[in-house]
Every structure is written in C-alpha cells, then in structure tokens.
N, C-alpha and C. Protein backbone atom coordinates (compact mmCIF):
# COMPACT_ATOMS: atom_id res chain seq x y z
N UNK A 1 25.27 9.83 1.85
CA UNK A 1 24.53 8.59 1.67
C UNK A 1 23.65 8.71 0.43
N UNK A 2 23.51 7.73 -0.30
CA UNK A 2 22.82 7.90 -1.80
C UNK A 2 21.58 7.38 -1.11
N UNK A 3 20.38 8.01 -2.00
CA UNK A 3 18.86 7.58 -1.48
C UNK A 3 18.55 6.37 -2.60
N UNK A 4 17.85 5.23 -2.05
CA UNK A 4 17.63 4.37 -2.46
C UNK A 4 17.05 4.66 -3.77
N UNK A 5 16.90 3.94 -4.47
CA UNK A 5 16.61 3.67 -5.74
C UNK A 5 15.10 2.89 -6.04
N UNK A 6 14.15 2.89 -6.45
CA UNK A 6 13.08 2.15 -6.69
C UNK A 6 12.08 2.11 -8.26
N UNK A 7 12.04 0.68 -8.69
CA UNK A 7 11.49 0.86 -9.75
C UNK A 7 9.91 1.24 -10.20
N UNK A 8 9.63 2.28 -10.66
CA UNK A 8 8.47 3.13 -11.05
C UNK A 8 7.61 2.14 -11.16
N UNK A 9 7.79 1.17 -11.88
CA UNK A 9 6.64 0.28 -12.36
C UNK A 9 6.65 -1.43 -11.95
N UNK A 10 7.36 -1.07 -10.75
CA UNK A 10 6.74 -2.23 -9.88
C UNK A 10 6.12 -1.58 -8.43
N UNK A 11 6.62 -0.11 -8.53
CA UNK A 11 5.85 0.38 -7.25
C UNK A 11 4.39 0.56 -7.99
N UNK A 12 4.37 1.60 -9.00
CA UNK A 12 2.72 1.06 -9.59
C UNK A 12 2.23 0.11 -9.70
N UNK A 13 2.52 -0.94 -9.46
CA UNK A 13 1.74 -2.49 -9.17
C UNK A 13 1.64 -2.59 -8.30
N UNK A 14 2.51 -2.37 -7.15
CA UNK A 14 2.09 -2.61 -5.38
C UNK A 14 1.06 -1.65 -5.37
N UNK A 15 1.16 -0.44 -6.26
CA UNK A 15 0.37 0.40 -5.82
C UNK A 15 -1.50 0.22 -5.71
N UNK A 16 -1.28 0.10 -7.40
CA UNK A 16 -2.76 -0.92 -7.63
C UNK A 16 -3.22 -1.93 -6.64
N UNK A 17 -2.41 -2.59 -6.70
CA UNK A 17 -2.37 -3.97 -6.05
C UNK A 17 -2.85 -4.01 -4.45
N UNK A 18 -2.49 -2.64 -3.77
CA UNK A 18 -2.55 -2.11 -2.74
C UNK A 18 -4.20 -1.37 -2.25
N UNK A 19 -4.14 -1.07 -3.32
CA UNK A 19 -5.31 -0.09 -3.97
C UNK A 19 -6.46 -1.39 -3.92
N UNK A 20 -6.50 -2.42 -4.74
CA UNK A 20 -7.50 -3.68 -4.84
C UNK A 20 -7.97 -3.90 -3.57
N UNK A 21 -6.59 -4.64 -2.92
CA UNK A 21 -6.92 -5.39 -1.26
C UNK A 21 -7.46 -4.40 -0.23
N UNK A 22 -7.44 -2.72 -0.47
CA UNK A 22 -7.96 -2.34 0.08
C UNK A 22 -10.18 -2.19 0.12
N UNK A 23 -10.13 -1.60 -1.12
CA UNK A 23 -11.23 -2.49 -1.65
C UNK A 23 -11.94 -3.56 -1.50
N UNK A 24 -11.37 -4.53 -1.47
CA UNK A 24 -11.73 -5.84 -1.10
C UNK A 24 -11.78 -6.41 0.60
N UNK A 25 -11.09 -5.65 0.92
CA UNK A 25 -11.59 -5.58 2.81
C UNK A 25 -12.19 -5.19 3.25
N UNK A 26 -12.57 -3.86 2.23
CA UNK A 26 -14.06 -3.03 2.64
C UNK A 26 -15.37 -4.02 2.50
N UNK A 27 -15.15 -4.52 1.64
CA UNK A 27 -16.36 -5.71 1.38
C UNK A 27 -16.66 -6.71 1.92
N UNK A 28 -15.80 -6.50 2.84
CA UNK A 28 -16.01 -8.19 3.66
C UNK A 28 -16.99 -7.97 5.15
N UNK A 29 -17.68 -8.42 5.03
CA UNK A 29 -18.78 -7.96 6.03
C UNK A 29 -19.05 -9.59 7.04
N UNK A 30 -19.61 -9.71 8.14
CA UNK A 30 -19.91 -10.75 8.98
C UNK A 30 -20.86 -10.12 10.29
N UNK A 31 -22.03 -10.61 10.45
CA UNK A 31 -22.62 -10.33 11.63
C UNK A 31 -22.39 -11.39 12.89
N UNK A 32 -21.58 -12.28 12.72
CA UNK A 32 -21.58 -13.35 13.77
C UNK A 32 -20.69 -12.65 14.80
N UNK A 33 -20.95 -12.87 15.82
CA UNK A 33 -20.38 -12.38 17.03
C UNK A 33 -18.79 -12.65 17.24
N UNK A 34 -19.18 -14.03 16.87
CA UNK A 34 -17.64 -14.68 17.07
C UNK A 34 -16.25 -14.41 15.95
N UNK A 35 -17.01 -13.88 15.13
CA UNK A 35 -16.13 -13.02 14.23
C UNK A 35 -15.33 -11.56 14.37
N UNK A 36 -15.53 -10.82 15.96
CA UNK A 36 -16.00 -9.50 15.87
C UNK A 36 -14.19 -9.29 16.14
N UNK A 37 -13.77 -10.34 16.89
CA UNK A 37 -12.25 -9.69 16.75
C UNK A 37 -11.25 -9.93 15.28
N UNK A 38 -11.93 -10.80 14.33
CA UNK A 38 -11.13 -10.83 12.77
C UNK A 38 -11.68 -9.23 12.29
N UNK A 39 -12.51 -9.34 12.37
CA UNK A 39 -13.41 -7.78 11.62
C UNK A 39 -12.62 -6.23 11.99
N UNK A 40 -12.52 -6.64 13.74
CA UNK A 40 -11.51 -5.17 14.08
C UNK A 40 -10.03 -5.56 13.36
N UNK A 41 -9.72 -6.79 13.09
CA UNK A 41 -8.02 -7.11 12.80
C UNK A 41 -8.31 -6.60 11.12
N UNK A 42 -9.52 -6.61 10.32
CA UNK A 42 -9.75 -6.50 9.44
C UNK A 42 -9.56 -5.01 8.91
N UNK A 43 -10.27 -4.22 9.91
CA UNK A 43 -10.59 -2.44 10.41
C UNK A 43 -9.22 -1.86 10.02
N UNK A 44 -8.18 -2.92 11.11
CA UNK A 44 -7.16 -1.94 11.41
C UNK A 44 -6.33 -2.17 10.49
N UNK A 45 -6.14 -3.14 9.72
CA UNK A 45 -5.54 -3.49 8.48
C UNK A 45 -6.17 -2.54 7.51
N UNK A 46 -7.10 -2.41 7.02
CA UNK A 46 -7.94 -1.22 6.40
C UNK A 46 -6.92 0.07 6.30
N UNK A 47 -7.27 0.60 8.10
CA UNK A 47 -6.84 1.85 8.10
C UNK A 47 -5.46 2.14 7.96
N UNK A 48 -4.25 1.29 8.33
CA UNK A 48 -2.87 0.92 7.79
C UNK A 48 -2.75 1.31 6.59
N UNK A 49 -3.26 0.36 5.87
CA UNK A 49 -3.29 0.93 3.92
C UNK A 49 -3.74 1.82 3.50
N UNK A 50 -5.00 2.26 3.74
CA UNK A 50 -5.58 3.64 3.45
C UNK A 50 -4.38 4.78 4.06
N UNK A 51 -4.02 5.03 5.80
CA UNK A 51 -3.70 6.28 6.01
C UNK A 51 -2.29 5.83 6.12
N UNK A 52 -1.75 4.81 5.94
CA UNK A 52 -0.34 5.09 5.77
C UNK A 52 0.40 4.18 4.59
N UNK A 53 0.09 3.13 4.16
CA UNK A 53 0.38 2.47 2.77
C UNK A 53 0.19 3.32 1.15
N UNK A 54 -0.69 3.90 1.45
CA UNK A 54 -0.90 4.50 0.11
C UNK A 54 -0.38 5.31 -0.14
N UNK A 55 -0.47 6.19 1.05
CA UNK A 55 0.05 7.77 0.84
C UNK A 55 1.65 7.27 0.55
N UNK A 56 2.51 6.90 1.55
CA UNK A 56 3.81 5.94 1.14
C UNK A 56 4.15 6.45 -0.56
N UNK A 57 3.32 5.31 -0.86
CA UNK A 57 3.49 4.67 -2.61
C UNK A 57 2.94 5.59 -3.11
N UNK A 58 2.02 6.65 -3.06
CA UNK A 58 1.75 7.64 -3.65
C UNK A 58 2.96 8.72 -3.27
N UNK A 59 3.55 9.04 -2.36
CA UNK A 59 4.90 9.86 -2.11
C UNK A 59 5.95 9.38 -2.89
N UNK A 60 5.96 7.95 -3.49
CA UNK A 60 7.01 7.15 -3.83
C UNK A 60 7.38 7.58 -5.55
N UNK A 61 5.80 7.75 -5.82
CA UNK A 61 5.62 7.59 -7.05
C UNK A 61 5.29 8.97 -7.61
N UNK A 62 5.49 9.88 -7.01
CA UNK A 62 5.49 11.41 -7.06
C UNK A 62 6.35 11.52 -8.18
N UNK A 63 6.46 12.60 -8.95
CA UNK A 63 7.46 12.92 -9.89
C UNK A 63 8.74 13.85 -9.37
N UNK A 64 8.10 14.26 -8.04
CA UNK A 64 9.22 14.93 -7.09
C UNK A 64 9.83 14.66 -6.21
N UNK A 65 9.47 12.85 -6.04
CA UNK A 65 10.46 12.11 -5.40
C UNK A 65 11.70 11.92 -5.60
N UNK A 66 12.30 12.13 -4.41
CA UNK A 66 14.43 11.94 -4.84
C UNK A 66 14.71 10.49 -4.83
N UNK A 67 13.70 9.89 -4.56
CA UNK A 67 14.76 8.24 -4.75
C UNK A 67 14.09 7.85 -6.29
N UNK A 68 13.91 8.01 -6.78
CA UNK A 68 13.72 8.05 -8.40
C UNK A 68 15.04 8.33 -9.23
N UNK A 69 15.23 7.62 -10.03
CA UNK A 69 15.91 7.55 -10.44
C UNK A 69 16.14 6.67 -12.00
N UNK A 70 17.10 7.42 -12.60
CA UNK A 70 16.57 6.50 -14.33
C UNK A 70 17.89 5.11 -13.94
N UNK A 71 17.57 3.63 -14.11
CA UNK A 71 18.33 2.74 -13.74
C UNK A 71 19.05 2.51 -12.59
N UNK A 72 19.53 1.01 -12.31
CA UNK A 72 19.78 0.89 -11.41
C UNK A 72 18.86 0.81 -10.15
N UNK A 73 18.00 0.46 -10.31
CA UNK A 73 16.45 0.40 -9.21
C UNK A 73 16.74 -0.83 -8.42
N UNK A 74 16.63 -0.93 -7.28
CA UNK A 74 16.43 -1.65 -6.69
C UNK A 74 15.19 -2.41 -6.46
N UNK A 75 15.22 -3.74 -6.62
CA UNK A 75 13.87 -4.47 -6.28
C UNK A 75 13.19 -4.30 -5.26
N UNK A 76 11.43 -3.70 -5.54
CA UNK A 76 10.68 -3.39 -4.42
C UNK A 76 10.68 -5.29 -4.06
C-alpha cells in the first residue's frame, strides 16, 4: 500500500492556522453562568488541538515523515 501523499505547504497553513484558533480560544473568557457549558465545549476543543491536532501536523510536517513526498500531493 503506498502512504498517502500530502502537500508541505498547505499542511503549514492548517498548521498556523491551527496554531491561531488555538490562541484565540484561550482568550475567550465569560463569567455568566449560563455560558458554563459553551466554555467546557470551548475547554475541550482547546485540548483536542493542543494534545492531539498539533502534534498530528507537527508529525506531518517532520522531515522524517514517510508520507512526504516530492509531487503528486494530495489535497489536505
């Protein structure tokens, strides 16, 4: 089976890109009560990207990754 193929520099844009929205969820703050279950949906979205999105696209984008490859990339 051939290992997929992926292009370097559109995974570095999800990557960034990945990288931002994480950032930007950290910042979102609310003391209203009635908010408290968006905030945990907020949390756990957080911790998704941080402990398993990034590392991902950082494994992806390794130079010792085998699905790398020069051409022929498949669209992330």
């Amino acid at each position: 089976m051939t290992p997929s193929r992926f292009n370097p520099v559109l995974l570095d844009q999800l990557r960034g890109r990945t990288a931002d929205a994480l950032f930007q969820l950290g910042e979102l703050r609310s003391h209203d009560p009635s908010a408290a279950t968006a905030m945990r949906a907020l949390r756990l979205t957080r911790h998704t990207l941080e402990w398993f999105w990034i590392p991902a696209l950082d494994d992806l984008l390794s130079p010792h990754c085998e699905t790398q490859n020069s051409g022929g990339y498949d669209e992330v």
